[in-house]
Every structure is written in structure tokens, then in C-alpha cells.
C-alpha atoms as a PDB file:
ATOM      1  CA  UNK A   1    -188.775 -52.476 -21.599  1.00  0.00           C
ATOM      2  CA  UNK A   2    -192.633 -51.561 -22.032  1.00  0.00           C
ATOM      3  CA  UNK A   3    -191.783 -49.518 -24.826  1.00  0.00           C
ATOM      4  CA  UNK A   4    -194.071 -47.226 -27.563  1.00  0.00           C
ATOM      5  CA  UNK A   5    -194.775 -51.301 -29.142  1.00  0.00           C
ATOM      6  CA  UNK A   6    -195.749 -52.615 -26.028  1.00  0.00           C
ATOM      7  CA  UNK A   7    -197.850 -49.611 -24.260  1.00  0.00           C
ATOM      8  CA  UNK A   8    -199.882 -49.632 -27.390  1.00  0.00           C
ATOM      9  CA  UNK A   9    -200.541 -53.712 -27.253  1.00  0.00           C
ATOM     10  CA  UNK A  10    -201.315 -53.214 -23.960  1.00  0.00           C
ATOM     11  CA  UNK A  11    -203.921 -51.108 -24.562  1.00  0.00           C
ATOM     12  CA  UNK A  12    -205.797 -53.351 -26.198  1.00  0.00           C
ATOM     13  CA  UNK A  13    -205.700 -56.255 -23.594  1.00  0.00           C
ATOM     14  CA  UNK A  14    -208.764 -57.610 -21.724  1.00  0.00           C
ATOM     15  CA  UNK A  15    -209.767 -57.865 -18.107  1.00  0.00           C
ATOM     16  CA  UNK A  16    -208.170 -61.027 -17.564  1.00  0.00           C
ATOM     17  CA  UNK A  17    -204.505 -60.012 -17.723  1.00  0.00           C
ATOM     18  CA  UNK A  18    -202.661 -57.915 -15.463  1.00  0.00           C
ATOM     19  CA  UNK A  19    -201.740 -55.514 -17.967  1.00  0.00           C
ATOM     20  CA  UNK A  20    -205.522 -54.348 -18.034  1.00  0.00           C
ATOM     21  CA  UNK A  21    -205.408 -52.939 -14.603  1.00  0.00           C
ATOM     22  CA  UNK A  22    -202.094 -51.154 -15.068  1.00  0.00           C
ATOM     23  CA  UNK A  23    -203.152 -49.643 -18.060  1.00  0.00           C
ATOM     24  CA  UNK A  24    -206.532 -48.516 -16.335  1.00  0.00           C
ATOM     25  CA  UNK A  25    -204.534 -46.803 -13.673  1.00  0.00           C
ATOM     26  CA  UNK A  26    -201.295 -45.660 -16.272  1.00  0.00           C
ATOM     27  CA  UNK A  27    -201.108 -42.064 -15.432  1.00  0.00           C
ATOM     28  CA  UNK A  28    -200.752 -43.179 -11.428  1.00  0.00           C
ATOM     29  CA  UNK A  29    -200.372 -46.238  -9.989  1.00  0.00           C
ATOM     30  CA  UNK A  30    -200.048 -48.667 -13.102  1.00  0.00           C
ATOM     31  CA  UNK A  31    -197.324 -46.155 -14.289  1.00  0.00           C
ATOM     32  CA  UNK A  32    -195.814 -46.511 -10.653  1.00  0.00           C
ATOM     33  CA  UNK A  33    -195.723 -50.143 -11.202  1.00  0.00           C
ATOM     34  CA  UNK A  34    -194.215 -50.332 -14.660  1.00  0.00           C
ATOM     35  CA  UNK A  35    -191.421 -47.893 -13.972  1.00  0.00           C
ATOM     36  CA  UNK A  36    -190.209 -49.761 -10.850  1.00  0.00           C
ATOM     37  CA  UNK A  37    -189.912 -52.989 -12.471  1.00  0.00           C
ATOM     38  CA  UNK A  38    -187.936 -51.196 -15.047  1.00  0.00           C
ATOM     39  CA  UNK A  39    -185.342 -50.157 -12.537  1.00  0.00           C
ATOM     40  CA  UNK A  40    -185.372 -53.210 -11.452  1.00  0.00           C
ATOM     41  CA  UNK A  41    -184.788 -55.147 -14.303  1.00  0.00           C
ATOM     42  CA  UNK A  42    -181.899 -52.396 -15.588  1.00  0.00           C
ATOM     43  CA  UNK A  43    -180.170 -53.436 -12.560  1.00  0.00           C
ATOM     44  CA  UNK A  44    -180.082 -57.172 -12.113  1.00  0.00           C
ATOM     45  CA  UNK A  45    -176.990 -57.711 -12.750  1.00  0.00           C
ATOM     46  CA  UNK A  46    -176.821 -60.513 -15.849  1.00  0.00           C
ATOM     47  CA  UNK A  47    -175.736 -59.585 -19.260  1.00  0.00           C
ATOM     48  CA  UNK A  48    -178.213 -58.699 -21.859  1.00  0.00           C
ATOM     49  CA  UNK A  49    -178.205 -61.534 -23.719  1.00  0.00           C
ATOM     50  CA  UNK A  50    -178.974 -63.601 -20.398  1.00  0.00           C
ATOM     51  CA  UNK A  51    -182.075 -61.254 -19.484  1.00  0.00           C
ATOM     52  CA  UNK A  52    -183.633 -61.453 -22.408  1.00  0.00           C
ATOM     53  CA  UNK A  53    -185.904 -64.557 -20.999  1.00  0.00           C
ATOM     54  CA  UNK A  54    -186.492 -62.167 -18.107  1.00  0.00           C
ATOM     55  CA  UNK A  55    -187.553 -59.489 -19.965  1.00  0.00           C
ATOM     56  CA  UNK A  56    -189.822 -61.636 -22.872  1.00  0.00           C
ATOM     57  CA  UNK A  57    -191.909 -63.059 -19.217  1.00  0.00           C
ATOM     58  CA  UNK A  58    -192.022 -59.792 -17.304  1.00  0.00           C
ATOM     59  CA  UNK A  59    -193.749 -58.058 -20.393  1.00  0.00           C
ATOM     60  CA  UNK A  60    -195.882 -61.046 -21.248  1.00  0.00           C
ATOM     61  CA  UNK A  61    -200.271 -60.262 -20.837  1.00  0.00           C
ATOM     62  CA  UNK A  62    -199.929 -63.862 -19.217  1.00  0.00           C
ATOM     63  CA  UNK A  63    -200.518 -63.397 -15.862  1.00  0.00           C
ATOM     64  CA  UNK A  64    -198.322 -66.929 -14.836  1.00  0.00           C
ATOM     65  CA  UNK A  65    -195.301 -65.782 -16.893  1.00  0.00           C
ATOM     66  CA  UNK A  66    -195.413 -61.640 -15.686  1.00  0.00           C
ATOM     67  CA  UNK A  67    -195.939 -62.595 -11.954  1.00  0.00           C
ATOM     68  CA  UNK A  68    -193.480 -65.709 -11.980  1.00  0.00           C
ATOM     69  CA  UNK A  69    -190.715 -63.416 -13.405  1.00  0.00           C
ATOM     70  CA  UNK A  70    -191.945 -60.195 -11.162  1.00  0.00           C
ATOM     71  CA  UNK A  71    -191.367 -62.223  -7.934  1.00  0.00           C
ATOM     72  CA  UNK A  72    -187.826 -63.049  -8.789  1.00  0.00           C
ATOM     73  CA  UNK A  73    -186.806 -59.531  -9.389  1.00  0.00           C
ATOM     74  CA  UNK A  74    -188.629 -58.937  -6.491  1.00  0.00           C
ATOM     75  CA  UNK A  75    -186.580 -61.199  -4.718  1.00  0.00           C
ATOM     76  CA  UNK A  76    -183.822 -59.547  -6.168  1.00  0.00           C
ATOM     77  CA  UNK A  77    -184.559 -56.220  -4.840  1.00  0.00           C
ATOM     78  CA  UNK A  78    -185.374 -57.487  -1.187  1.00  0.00           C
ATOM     79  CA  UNK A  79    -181.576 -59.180  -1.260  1.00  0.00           C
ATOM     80  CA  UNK A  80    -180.263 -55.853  -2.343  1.00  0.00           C
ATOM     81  CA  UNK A  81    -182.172 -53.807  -0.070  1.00  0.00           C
ATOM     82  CA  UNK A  82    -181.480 -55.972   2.956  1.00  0.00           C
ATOM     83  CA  UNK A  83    -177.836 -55.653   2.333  1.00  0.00           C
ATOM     84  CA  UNK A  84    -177.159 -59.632   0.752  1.00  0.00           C
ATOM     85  CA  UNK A  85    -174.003 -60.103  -0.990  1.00  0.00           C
ATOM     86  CA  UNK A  86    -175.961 -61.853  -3.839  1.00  0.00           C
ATOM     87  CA  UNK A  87    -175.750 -62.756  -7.559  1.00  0.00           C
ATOM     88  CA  UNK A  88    -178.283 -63.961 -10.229  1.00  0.00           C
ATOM     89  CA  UNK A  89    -176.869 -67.823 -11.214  1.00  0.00           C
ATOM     90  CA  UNK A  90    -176.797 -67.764 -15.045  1.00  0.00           C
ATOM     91  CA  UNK A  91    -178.782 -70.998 -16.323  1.00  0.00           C
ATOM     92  CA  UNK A  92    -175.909 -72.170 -18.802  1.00  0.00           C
ATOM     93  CA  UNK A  93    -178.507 -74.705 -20.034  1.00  0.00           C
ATOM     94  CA  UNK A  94    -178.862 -76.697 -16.801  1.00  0.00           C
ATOM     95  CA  UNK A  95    -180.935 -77.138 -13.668  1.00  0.00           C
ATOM     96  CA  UNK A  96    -179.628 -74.202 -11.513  1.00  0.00           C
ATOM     97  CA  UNK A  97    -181.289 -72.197  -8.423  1.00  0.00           C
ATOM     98  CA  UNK A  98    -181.869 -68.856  -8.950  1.00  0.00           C
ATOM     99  CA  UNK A  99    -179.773 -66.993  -6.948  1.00  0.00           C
ATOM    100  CA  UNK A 100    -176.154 -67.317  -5.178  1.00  0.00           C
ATOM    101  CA  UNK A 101    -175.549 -65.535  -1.513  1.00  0.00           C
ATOM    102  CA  UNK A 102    -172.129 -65.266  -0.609  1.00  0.00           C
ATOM    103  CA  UNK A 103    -172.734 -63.379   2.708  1.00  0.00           C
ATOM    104  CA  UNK A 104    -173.831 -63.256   5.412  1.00  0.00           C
ATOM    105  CA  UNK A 105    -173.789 -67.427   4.512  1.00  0.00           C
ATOM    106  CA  UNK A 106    -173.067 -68.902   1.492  1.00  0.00           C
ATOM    107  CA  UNK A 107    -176.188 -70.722   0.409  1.00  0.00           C
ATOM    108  CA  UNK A 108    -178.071 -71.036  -2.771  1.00  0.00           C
ATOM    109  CA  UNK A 109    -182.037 -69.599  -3.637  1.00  0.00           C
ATOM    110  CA  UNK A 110    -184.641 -71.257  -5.818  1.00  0.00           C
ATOM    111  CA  UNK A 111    -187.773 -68.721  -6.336  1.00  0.00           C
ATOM    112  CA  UNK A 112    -191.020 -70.297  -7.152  1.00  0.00           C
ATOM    113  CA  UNK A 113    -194.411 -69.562  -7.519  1.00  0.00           C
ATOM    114  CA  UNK A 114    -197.522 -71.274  -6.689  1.00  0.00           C
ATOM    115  CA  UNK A 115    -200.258 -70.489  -9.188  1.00  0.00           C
ATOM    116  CA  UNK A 116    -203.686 -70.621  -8.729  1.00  0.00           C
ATOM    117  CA  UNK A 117    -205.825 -73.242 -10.473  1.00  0.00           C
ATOM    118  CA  UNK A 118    -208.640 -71.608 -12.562  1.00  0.00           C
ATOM    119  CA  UNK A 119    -211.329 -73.133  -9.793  1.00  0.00           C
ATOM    120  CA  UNK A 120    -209.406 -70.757  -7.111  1.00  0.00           C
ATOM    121  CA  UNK A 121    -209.665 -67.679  -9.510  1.00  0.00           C
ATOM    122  CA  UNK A 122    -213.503 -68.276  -9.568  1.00  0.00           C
ATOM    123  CA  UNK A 123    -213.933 -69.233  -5.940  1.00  0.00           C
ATOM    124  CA  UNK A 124    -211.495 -65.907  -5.102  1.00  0.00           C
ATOM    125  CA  UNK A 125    -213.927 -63.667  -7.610  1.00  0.00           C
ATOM    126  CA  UNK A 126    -216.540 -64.606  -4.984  1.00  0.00           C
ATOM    127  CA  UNK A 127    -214.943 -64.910  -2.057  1.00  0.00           C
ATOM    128  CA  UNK A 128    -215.387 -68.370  -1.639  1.00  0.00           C
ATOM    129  CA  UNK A 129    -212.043 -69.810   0.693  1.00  0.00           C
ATOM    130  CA  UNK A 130    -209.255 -71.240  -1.114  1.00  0.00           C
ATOM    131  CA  UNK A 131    -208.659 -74.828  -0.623  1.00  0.00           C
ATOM    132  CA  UNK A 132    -205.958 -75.311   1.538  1.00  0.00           C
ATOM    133  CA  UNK A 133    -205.327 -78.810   0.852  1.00  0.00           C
ATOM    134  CA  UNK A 134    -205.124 -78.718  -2.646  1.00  0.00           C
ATOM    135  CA  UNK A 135    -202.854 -75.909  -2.268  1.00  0.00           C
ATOM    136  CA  UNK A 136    -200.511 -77.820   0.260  1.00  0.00           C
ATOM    137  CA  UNK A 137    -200.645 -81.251  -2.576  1.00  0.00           C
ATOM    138  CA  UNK A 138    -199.754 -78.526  -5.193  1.00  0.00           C
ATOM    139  CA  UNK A 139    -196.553 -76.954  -3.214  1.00  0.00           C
ATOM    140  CA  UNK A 140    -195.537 -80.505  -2.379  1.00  0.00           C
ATOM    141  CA  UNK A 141    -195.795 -81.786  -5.743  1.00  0.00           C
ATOM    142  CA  UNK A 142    -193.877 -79.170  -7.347  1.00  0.00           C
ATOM    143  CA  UNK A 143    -190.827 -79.006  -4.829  1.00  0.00           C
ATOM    144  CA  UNK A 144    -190.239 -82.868  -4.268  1.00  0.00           C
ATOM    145  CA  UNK A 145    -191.360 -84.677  -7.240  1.00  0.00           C
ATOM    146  CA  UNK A 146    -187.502 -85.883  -8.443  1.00  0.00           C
ATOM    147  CA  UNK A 147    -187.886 -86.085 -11.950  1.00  0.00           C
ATOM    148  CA  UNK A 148    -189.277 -82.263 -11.917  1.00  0.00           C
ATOM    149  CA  UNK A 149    -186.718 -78.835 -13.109  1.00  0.00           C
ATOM    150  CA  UNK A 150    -187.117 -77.820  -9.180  1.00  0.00           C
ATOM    151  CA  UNK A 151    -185.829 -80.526  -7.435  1.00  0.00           C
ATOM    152  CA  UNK A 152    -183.156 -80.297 -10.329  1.00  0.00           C
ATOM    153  CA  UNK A 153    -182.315 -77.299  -9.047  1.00  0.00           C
ATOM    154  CA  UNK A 154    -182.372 -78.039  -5.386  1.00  0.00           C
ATOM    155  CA  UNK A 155    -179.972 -80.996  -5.821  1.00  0.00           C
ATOM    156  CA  UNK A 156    -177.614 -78.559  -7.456  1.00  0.00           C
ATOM    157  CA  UNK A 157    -176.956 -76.692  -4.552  1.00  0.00           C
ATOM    158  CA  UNK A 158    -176.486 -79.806  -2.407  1.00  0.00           C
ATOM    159  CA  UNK A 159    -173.857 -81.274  -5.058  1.00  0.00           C
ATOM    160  CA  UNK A 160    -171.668 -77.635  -4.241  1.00  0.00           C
ATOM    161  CA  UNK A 161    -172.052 -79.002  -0.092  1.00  0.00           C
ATOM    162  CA  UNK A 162    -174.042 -75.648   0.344  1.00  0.00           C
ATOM    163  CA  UNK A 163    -177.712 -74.496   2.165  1.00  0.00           C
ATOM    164  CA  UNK A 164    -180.353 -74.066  -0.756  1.00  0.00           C
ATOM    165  CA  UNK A 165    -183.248 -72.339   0.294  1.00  0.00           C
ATOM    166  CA  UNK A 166    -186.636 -72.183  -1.773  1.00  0.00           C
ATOM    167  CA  UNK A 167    -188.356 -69.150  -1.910  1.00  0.00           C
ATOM    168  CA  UNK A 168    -192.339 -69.898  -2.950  1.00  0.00           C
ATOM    169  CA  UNK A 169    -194.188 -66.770  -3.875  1.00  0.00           C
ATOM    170  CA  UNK A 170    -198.298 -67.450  -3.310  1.00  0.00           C
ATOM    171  CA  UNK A 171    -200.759 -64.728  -5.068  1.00  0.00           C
ATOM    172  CA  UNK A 172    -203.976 -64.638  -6.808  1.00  0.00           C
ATOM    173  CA  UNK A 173    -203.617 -61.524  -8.730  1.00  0.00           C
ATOM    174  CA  UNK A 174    -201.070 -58.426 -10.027  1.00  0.00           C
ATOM    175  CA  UNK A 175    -202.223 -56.506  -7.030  1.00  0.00           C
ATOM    176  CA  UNK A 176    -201.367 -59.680  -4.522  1.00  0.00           C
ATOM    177  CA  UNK A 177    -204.395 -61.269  -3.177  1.00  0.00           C
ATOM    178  CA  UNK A 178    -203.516 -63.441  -0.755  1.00  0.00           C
ATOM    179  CA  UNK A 179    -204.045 -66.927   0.053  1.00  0.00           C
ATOM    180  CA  UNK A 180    -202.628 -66.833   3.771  1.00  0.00           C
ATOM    181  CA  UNK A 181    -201.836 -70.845   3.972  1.00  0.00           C
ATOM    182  CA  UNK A 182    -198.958 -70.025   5.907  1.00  0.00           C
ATOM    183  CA  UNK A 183    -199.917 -71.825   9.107  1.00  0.00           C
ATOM    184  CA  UNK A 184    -201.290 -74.485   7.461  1.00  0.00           C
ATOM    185  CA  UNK A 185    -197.733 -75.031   5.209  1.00  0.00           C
ATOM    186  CA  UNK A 186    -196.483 -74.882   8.934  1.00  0.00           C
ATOM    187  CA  UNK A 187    -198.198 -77.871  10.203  1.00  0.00           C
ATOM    188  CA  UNK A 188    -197.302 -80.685   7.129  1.00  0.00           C
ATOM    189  CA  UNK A 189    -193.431 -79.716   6.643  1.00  0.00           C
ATOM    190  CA  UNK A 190    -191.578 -81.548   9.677  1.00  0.00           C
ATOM    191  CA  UNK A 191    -192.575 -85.201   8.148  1.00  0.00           C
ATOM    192  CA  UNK A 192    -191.937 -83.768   4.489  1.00  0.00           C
ATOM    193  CA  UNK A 193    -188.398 -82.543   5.841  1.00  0.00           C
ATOM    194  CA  UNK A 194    -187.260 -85.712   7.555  1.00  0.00           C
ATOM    195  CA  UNK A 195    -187.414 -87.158   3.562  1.00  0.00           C
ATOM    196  CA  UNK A 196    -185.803 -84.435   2.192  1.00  0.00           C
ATOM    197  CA  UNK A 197    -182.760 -83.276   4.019  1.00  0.00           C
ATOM    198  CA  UNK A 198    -181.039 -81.595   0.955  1.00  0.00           C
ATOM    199  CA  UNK A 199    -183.494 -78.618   1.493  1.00  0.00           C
ATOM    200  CA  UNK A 200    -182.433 -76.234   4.197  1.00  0.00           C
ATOM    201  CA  UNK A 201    -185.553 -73.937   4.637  1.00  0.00           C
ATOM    202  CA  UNK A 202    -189.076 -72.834   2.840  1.00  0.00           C
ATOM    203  CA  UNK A 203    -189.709 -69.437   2.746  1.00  0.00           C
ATOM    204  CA  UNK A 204    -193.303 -68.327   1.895  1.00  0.00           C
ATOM    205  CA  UNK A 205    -193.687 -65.065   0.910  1.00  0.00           C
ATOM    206  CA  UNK A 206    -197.272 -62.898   0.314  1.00  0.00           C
ATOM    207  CA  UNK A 207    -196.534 -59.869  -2.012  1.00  0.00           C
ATOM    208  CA  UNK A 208    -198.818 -57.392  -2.685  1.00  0.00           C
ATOM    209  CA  UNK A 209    -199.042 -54.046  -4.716  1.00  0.00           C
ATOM    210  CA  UNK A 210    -200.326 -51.010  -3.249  1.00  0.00           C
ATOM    211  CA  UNK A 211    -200.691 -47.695  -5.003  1.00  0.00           C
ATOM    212  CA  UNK A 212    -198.337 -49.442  -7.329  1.00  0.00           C
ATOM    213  CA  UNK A 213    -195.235 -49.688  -4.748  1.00  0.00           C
ATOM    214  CA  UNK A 214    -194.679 -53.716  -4.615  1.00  0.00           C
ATOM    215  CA  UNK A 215    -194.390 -54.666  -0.853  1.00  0.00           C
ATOM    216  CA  UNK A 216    -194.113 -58.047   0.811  1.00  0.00           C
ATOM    217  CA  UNK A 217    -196.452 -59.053   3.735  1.00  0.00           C
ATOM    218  CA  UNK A 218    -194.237 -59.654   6.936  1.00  0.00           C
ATOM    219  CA  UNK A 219    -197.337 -60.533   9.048  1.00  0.00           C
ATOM    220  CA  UNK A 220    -197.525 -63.691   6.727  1.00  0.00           C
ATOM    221  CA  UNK A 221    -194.501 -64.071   4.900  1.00  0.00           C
ATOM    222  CA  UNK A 222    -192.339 -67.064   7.018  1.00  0.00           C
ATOM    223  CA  UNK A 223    -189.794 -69.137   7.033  1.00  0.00           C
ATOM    224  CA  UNK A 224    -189.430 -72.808   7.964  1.00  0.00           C
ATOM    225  CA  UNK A 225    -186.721 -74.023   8.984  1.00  0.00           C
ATOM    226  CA  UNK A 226    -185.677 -77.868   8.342  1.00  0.00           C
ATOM    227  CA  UNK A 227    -184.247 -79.576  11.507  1.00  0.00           C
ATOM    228  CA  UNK A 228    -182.754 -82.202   9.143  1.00  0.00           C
ATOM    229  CA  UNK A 229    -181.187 -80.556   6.629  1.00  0.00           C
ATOM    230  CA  UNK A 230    -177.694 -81.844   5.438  1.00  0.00           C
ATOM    231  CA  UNK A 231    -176.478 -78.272   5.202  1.00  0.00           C
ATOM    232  CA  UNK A 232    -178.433 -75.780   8.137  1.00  0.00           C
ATOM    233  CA  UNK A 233    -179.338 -72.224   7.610  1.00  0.00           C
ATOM    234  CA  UNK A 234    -178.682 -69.605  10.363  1.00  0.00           C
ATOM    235  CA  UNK A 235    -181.411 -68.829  11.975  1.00  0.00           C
ATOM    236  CA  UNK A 236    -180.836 -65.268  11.997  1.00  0.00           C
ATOM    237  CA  UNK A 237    -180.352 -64.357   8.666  1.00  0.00           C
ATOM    238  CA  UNK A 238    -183.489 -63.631   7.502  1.00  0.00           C
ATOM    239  CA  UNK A 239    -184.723 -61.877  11.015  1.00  0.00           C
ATOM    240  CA  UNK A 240    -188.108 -59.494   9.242  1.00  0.00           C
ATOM    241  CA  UNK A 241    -189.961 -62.952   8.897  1.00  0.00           C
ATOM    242  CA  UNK A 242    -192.148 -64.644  10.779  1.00  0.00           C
ATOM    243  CA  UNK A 243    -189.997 -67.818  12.068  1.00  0.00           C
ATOM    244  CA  UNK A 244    -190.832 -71.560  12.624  1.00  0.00           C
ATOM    245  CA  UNK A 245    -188.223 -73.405  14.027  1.00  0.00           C
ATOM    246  CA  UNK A 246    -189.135 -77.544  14.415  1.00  0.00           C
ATOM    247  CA  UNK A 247    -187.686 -79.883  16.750  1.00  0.00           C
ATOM    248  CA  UNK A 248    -186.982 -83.482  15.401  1.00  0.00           C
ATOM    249  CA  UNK A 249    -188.656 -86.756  16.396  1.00  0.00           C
ATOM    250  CA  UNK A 250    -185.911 -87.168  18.661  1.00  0.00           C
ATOM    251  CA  UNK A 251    -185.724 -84.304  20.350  1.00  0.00           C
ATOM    252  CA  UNK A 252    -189.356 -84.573  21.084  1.00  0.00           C
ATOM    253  CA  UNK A 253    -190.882 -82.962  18.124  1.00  0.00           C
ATOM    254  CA  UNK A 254    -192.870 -79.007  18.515  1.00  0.00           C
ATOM    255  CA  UNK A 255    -192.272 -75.943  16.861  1.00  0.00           C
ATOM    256  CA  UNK A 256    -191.295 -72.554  18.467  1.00  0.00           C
ATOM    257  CA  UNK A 257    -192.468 -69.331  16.304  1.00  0.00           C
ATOM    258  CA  UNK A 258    -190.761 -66.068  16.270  1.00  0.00           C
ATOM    259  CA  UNK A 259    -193.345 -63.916  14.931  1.00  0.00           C
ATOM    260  CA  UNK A 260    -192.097 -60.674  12.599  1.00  0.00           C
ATOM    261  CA  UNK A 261    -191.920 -57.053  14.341  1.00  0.00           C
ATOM    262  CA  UNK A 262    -192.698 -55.649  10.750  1.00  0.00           C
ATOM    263  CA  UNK A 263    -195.954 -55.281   8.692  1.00  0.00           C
ATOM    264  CA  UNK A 264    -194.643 -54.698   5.334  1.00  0.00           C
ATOM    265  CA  UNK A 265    -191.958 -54.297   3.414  1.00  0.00           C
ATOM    266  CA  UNK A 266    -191.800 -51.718   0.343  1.00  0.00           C
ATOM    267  CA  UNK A 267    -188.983 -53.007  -1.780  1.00  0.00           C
END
């Protein structure tokens, strides 16, 4: 991966891809970057034949297919570094979440990534604020809309009786601008889970690169629990999170927040 071929396309790209930036910075930082997503990829454990849609996105100039595939090898390496007994799901032609835990719980992962609209790249070039709403429509819209891939995959893990947990990556740029909706995801899920009990949790995650080491925002990053889900997650298994834990209707609705003892997390 990013071989003699590729270095030398790269080289040639414009401002508006990622590859522009790591090329800028190749002898430090943007060579940083590159060689840990090499490791990475070299050990996610799929055959080569399976990886090769991996490895076509993750050396793609387009910014939607590098990031979409660098988040679920980042992903990857978070599971592995945190001690998961994980495994990538081969597709086998069907609607399958991404990744298989088998301990500490057996539950399945879908990673997904919220892109920004090309408004939000020109508001974010000036610093204008994102809008939140639009944002909160667009993350609906892509988990529950039934006749979507995602909620394909979802279902999957309910038909196996098991937890699924969706793991929704939210950046700007390569280097992980931020859109911090976090709170405001908090405050729409409860009614959105009492319709869809076959999801267990959301886990929003900010990643960020910094001096080319990929790291993952703990201050931000949360998870949300759903008090109606068919098939609960423990609560504890994901403990360097922020934490949002809803009461039902019936219980007498609320939300108690655990917040994260951790600032980052280098992967």
C-alpha cells in the first residue's frame, strides 16, 4: 500500500484532497500518517482478496472514501488496543455490520461516518458554526431509513438475537476537525430509541490527527445507551467514553452522564 505508483500520483494532487497535506508534510508527519495506516491495514485480519475494497478506499484522493475506510481500521485498532476479542465480518455479498466482538459481550459493530455537506466545508473554511440540525436530520436519516444498506446491517445483528452497536465517526477534514454535536445527538435519541429497539447503543466518536499519530477525542467521543433495546449492552464495556445512560418514559424519563477521565486516545 502507497507504493512508488501511488507516492508519485499523489504528488500531483490538489488542495482539496487529503493526500495534499500528507504529501506537504511526507518527510514528518504525513509520512507518520501513511506508515501507521499501513500497519494497520497489514494486520486486520481478512484475507487478501477480502481487503482489497479496503485498500482501493484507504488510498483513494477522495476524501469520503480515505476517511470512511480510515475510521474503520481505526476502529479496528482501538478494539485491539483495548484488549476486544474482535473479528472483521466478511461481507459475503450481503448486508453485514462491520465487526463481531466475542468478549467481553458478544455483540455486533456497524462503523459509519457522517460526512460533511459541501455548505459545512465552506462555512468550516470560515469558521462559520456547523448546523446542528441538519447534522442531527443527516445521522437520523442514514441509521433508520429501512430500505437503506445500514439499517440492513443493523437488522442483521438482531436476526443472530445479539447487541449491535453503531459506531458514527463525525470529521471535517484528514487532520479531524471537529463538529462537537455530541450533546446535541444526546438530547433527540430517547424518542428515536423507543422506535427502534433493535439498536443497542450509538457511539460518537471525534478523531483527530496530530503530528500524524491518529487519536480519538475522549472529552467528546460518547456513548448512548438505548433503554429499549431488545438486546442491552453492558454498561461498562466501553468505560474511556463519555456515558449517557436514559431512563424510559416509564421510569420517569432523564439521563445520567458519566463523563470520560481521559483526553485522548493515541491508537
Amino acid at each position: 500500500m502507497f507504493d512508488q505508483n501511488w507516492m508519485k500520483k499523489a504528488n500531483s494532487i490538489k488542495e482539496n484532497s487529503w493526500a495534499y497535506e500528507v504529501m506537504q508534510n511526507i518527510k514528518a508527519s504525513g509520512g507518520i500518517y501513511l506508515e501507521t495506516l499501513r500497519i494497520w491495514f497489514d494486520n486486520f485480519s481478512l484475507e487478501d482478496k477480502q481487503k482489497k475494497p479496503l485498500k482501493r478506499h484507504i488510498e483513494s484522493f477522495s476524501n469520503e472514501e480515505h476517511l470512511g475506510a480510515v475510521n474503520e481500521l481505526a476502529w479496528w485498532s482501538f478494539l485491539k488496543k483495548y484488549s476486544f476479542d474482535a473479528e472483521p465480518v466478511p461481507s459475503e455479498n450481503s448486508s453485514r455490520p462491520d465487526f463481531r466482538v466475542l468478549s467481553p459481550q458478544k455483540f455486533f459493530i456497524e462503523v459509519t461516518t457522517l460526512n460533511l455537506s459541501e455548505q459545512e466545508l465552506i462555512n468550516k473554511d470560515n469558521l462559520i458554526e456547523l448546523n446542528q440540525a441538519e447534522n442531527i436530520s443527516r445521522i437520523i436519516n442514514k441509521i433508520f431509513n429501512r430500505s437503506k444498506k445500514k439499517y440492513k446491517q443493523i437488522l442483521f445483528a438482531y436476526g443472530q438475537n445479539q447487541p449491535c452497536c453503531l459506531v458514527l465517526f463525525d470529521y471535517a477534514s484528514w487532520s479531524g476537525f471537529g463538529t462537537q454535536l455530541y450533546h446535541c445527538l444526546a438530547n433527540d435519541l430517547l424518542d428515536i430509541y423507543e422506535s427502534h429497539r433493535e439498536i443497542s447503543a450509538i457511539i460518537y466518536i471525534e478523531r483527530y490527527v496530530k503530528n500524524g499519530n491518529i487519536k480519538l477525542n475522549c472529552k467528546y467521543s460518547s456513548i448512548y445507551y438505548n433503554p429499549y433495546a431488545y438486546f442491552p449492552l453492558e454498561k461498562n464495556i466501553f468505560h474511556c467514553f463519555q456515558k449517557y445512560e436514559y431512563k424510559t418514559k416509564e421510569d420517569g424519563q432523564g439521563v445520567t452522564i458519566t463523563h470520560s477521565q481521559l483526553d485522548s486516545i493515541c491508537l
